[in-house]
Protein backbone atom coordinates (compact mmCIF):
# COMPACT_ATOMS: atom_id res chain seq x y z
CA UNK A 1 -5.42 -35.05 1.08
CA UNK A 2 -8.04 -32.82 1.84
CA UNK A 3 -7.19 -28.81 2.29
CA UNK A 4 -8.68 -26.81 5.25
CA UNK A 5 -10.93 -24.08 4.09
CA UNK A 6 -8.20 -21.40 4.91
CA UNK A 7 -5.80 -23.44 3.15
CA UNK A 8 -7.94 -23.26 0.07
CA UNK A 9 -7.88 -19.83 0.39
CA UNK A 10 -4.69 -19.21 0.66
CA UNK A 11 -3.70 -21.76 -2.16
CA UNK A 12 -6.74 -19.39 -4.58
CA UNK A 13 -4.42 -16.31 -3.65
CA UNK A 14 -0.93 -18.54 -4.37
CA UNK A 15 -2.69 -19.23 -7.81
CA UNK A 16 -3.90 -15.56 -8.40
CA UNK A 17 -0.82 -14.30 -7.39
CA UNK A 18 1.44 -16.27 -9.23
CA UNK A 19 -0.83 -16.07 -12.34
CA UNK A 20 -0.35 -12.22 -12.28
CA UNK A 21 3.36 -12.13 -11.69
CA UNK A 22 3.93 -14.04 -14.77
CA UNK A 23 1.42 -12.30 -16.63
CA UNK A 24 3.23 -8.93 -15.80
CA UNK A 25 6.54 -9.77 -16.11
CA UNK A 26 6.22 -11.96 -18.96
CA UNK A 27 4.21 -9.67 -20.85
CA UNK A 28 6.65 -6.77 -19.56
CA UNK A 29 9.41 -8.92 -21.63
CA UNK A 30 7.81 -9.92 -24.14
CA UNK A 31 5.72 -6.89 -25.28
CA UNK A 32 7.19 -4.18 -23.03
CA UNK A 33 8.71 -0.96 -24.57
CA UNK A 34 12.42 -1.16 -25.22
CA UNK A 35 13.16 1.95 -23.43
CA UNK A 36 17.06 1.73 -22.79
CA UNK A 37 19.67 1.35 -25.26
CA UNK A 38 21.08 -2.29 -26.10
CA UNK A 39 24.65 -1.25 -24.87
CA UNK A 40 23.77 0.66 -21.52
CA UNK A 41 26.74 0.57 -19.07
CA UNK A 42 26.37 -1.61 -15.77
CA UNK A 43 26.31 1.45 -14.23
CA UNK A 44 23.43 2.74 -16.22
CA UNK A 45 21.97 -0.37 -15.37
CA UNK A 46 22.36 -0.11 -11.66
CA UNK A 47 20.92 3.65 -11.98
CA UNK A 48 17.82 2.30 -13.40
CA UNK A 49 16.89 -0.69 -10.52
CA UNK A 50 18.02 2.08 -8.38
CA UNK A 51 15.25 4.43 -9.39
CA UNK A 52 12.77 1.29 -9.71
CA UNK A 53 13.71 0.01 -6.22
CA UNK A 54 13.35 3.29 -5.07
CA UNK A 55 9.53 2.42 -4.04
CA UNK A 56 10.47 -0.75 -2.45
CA UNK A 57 12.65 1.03 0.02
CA UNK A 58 10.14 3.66 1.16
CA UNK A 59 7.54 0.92 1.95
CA UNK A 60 10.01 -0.54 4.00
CA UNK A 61 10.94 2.92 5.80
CA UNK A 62 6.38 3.16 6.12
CA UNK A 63 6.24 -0.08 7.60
CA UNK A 64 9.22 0.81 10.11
CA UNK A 65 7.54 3.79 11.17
CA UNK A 66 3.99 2.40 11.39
CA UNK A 67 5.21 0.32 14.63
CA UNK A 68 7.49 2.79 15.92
CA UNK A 69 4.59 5.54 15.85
CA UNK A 70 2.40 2.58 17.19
CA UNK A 71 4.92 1.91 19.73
CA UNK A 72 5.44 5.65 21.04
CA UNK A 73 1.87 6.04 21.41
CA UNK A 74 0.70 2.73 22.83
CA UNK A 75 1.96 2.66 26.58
CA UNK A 76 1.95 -0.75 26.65
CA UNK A 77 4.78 -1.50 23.50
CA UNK A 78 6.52 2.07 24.30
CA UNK A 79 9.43 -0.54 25.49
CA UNK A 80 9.59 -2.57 22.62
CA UNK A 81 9.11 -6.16 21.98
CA UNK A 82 11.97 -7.54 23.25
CA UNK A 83 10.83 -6.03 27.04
CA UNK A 84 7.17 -6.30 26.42
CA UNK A 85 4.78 -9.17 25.11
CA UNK A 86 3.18 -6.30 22.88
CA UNK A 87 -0.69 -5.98 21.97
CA UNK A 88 -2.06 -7.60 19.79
CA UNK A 89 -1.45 -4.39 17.21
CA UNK A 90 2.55 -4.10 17.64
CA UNK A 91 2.75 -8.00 17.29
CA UNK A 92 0.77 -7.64 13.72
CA UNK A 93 2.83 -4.81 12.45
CA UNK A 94 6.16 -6.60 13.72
CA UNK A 95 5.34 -9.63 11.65
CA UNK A 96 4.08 -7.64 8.70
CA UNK A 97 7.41 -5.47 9.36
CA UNK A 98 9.27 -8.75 9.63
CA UNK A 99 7.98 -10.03 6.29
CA UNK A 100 8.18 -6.86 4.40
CA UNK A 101 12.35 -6.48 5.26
CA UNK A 102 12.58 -10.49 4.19
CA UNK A 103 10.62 -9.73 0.66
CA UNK A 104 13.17 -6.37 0.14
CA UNK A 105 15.80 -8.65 1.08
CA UNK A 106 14.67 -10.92 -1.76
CA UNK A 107 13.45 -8.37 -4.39
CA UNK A 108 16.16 -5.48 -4.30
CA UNK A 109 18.94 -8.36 -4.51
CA UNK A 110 16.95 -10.49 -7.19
CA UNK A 111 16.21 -7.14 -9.26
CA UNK A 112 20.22 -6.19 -8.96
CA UNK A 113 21.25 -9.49 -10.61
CA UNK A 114 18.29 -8.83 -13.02
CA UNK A 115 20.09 -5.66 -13.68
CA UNK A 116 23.65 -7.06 -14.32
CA UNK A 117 23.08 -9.98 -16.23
CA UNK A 118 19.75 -9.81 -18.04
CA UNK A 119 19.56 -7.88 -21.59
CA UNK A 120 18.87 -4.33 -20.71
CA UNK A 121 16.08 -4.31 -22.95
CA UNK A 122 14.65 -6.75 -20.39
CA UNK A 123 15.40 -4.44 -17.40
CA UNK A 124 11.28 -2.85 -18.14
CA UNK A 125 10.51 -6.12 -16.00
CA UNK A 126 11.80 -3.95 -12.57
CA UNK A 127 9.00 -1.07 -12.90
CA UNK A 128 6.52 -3.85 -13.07
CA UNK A 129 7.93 -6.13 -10.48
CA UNK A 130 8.13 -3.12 -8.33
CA UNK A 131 4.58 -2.04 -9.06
CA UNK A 132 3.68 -5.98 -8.10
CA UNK A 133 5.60 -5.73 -5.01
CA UNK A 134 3.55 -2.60 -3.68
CA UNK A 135 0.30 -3.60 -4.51
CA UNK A 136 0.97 -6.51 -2.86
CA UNK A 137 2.24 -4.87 0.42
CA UNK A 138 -0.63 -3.17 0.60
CA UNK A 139 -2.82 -6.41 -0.09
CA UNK A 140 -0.53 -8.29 2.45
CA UNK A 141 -0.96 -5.11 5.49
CA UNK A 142 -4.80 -5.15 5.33
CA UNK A 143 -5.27 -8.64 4.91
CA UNK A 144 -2.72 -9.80 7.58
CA UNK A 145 -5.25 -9.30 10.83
CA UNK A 146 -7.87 -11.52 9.40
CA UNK A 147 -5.75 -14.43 8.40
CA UNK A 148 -3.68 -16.53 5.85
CA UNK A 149 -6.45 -16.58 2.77
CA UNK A 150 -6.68 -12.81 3.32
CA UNK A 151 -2.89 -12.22 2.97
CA UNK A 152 -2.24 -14.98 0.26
CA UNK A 153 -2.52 -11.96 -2.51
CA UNK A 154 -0.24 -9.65 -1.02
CA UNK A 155 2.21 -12.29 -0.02
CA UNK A 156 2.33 -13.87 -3.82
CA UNK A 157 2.26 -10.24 -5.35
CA UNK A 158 5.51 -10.03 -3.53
CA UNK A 159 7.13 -12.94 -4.02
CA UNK A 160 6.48 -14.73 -7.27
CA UNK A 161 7.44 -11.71 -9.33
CA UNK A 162 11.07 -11.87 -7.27
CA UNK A 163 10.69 -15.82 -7.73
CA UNK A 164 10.06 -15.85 -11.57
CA UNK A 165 12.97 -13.24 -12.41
CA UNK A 166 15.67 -15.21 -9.78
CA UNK A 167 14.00 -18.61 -12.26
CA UNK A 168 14.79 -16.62 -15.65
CA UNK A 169 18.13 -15.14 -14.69
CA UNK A 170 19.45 -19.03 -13.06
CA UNK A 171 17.84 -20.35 -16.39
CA UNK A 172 19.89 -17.84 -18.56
CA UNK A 173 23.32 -18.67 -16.36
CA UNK A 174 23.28 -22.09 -16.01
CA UNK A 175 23.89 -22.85 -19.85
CA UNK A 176 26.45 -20.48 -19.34
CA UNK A 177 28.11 -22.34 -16.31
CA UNK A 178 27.71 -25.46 -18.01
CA UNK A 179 29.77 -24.53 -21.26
């Protein structure tokens, strides 16, 4: 099978994406500083994601108001999309909206299960899966108007570090299950 040119882009940003995440969050693991004491308490635990995932949530609250400002001052989506078709503007900030609230979804649920079950040693993986997950936000917003390759990044900034730590924690549990 042969792949479109924009589907070889977007598989090079898959690749460079993906390569990064484990690079990060790996390395984060493996070399990271142990910052937190061995026996923190879940809810010293939870404190910390909270403070990492703190950055996560205030993209989300940007992206909300970058299409409500659009909307209030664009007479043409002032009503919304579910009365108006929208320009071409409000339908590229809904579905970069729309993708951002999925990937929080995913990320701030992955990192609290991170935060419960992995070593808390381990828990210096959240800063840098957090870092991963803005830069690639931002990658993802500029890129989205000019296509798929031009998103790929952002998109697999986002995801694969979420991806990877929902793999290692599912890899630590099901031995676990199994017993």
């Amino acid at each position: 099978m042969t792949l479109s040119e924009k589907q070889q882009g977007v598989l090079k940003g898959i690749v460079a994406g993906a390569g990064i995440s484990i690079v990060g969050i790996v390395g984060a693991i493996r070399f990271g500083p142990e910052i937190l004491d061995p026996n923190l308490s879940i809810g010293g635990r939870l404190e910390f994601v909270a403070k990492s995932d703190l950055a996560i949530l205030i993209w989300l609250a940007i992206s909300v108001g970058w299409l409500a400002r659009h909307r209030f001052f664009t007479p043409e989506d002032i009503d919304g999309g579910g009365l108006a078709s929208g320009t071409t503007h409000a339908r590229v900030l809904q579905s970069a909206l729309q993708n951002t609230l999925e990937q929080t979804v995913i990320a701030v649920t992955v990192h609290v299960a991170w935060a419960i079950v992995m070593p808390p040693q381990w828990l210096i993986a959240l800063p840098i899966a957090t870092a991963l997950f803005i830069l690639g936000r931002i990658l993802f917003v500029r890129g989205y108007a000019h296509g798929a390759p031009a998103r790929a990044l952002g998109f697999a900034l986002t995801f694969y570090p979420s991806l990877l730590l929902l793999l290692i924690i599912v890899g630590r549990l099901v031995p676990d299950l199994l017993a």
